[in-house]
C-alpha atoms as a PDB file:
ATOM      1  CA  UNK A   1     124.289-169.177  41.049  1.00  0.00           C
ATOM      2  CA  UNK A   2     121.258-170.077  42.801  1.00  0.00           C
ATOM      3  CA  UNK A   3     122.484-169.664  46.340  1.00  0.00           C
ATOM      4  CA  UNK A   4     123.171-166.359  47.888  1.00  0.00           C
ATOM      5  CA  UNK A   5     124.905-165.583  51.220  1.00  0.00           C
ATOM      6  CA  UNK A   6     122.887-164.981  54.086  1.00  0.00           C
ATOM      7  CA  UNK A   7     121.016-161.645  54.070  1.00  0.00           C
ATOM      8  CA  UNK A   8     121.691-160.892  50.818  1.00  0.00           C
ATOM      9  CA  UNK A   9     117.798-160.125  49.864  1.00  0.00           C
ATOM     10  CA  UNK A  10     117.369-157.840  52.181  1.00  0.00           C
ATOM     11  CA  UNK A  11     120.636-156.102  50.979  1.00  0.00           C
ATOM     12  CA  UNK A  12     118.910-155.571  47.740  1.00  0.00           C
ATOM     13  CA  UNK A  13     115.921-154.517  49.354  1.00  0.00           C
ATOM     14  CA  UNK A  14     117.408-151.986  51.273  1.00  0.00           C
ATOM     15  CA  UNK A  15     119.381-150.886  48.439  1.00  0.00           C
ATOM     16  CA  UNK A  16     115.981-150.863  46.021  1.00  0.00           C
ATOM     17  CA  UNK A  17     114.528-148.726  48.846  1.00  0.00           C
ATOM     18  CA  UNK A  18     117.657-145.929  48.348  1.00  0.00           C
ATOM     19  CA  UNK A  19     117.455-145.523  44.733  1.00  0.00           C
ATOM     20  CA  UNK A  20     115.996-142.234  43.567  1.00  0.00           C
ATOM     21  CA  UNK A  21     112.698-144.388  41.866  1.00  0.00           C
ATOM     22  CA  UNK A  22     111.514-147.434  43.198  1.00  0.00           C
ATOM     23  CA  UNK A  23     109.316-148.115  40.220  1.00  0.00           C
ATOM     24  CA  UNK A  24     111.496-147.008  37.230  1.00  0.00           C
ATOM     25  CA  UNK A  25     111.892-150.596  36.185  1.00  0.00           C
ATOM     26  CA  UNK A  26     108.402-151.727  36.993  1.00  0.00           C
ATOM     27  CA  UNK A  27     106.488-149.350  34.833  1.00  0.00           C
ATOM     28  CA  UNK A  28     107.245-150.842  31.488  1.00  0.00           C
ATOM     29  CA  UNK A  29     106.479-154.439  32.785  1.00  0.00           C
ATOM     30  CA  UNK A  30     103.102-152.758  33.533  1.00  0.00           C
ATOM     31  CA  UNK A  31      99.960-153.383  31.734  1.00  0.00           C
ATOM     32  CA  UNK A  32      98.398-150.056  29.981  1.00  0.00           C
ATOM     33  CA  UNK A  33      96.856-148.113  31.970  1.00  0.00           C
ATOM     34  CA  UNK A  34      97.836-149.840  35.056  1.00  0.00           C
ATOM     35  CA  UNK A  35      99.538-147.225  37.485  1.00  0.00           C
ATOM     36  CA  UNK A  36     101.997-148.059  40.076  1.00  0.00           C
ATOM     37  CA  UNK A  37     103.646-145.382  41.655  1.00  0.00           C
ATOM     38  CA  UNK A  38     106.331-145.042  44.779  1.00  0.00           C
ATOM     39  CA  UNK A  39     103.313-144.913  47.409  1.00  0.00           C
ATOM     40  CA  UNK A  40     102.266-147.928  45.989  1.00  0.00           C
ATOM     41  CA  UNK A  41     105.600-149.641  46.408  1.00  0.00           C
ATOM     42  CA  UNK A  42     106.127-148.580  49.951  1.00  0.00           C
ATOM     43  CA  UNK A  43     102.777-150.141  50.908  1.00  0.00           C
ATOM     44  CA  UNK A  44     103.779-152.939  49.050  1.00  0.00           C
ATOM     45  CA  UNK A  45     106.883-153.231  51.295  1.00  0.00           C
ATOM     46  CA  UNK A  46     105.003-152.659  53.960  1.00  0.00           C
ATOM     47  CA  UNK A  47     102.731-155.335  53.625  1.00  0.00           C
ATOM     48  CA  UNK A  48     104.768-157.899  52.514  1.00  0.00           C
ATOM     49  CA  UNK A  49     107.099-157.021  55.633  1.00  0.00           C
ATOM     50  CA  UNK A  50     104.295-156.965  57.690  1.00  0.00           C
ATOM     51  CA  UNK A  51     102.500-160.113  56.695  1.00  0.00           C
ATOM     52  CA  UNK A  52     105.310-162.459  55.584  1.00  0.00           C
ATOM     53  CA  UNK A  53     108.977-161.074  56.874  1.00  0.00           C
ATOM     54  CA  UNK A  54     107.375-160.702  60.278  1.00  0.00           C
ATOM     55  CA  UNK A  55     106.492-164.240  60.564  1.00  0.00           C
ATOM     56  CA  UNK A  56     109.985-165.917  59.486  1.00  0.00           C
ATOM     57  CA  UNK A  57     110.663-167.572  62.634  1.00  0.00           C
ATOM     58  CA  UNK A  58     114.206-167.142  64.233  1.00  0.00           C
ATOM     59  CA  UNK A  59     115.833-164.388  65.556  1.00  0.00           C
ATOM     60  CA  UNK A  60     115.377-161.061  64.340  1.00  0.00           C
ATOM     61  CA  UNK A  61     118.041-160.082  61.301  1.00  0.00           C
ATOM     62  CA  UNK A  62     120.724-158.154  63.956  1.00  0.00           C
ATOM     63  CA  UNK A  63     120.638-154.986  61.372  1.00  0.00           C
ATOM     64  CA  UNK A  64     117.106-154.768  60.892  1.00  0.00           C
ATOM     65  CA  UNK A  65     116.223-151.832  63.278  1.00  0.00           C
ATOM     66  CA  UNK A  66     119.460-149.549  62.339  1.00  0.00           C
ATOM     67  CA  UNK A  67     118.639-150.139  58.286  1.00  0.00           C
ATOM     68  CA  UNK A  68     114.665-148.810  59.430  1.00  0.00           C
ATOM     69  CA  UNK A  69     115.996-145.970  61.426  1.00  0.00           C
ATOM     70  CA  UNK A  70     118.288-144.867  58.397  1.00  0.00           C
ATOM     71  CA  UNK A  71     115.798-145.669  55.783  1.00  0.00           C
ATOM     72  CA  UNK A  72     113.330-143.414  57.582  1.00  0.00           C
ATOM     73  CA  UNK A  73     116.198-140.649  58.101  1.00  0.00           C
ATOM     74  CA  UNK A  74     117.120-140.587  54.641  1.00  0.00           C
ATOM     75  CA  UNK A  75     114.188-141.077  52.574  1.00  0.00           C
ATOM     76  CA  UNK A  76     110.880-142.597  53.967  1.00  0.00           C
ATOM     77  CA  UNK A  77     110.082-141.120  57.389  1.00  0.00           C
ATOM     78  CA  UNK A  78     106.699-143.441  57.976  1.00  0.00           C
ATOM     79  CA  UNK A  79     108.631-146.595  56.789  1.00  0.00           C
ATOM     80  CA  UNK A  80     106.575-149.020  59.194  1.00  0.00           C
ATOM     81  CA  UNK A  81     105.157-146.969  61.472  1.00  0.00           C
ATOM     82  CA  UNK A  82     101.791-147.653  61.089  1.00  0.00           C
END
């Protein structure tokens, strides 16, 4: 199944974003001593956001700015505010 339906990424992006770690499956992949915590993956979401989503050309995804607002309600209140 190599296609997915439209917007389906940033489904799972979102949905990455609302679990309770977003690096429980990353650590083991990890090399020792390497250290990768949740900071580190919300600046990593930040920047690729930032420096790749933003330039996709084409109108804006229509849910974009309610999935922010809730993500910064529920969990990450700086989500992209820098």
């Amino acid at each position: 199944m190599l296609q997915r339906r439209k917007n389906r990424d940033l489904f799972d992006l979102r949905h990455g974003l609302d679990q309770l770690a977003l690096i429980e499956d990353i650590a083991p992949l990890l090399p020792a001593g390497i250290r990768f915590s949740d900071d580190d993956a919300i600046q990593a979401f930040e920047r690729v956001w930032k420096e790749l989503i933003a330039r996709i050309k084409g109108d804006a995804w229509k849910l974009t700015d309610k999935a922010l607002e809730e993500l910064r309600v529920k969990k990450y209140p700086g989500l992209l505010s820098r």
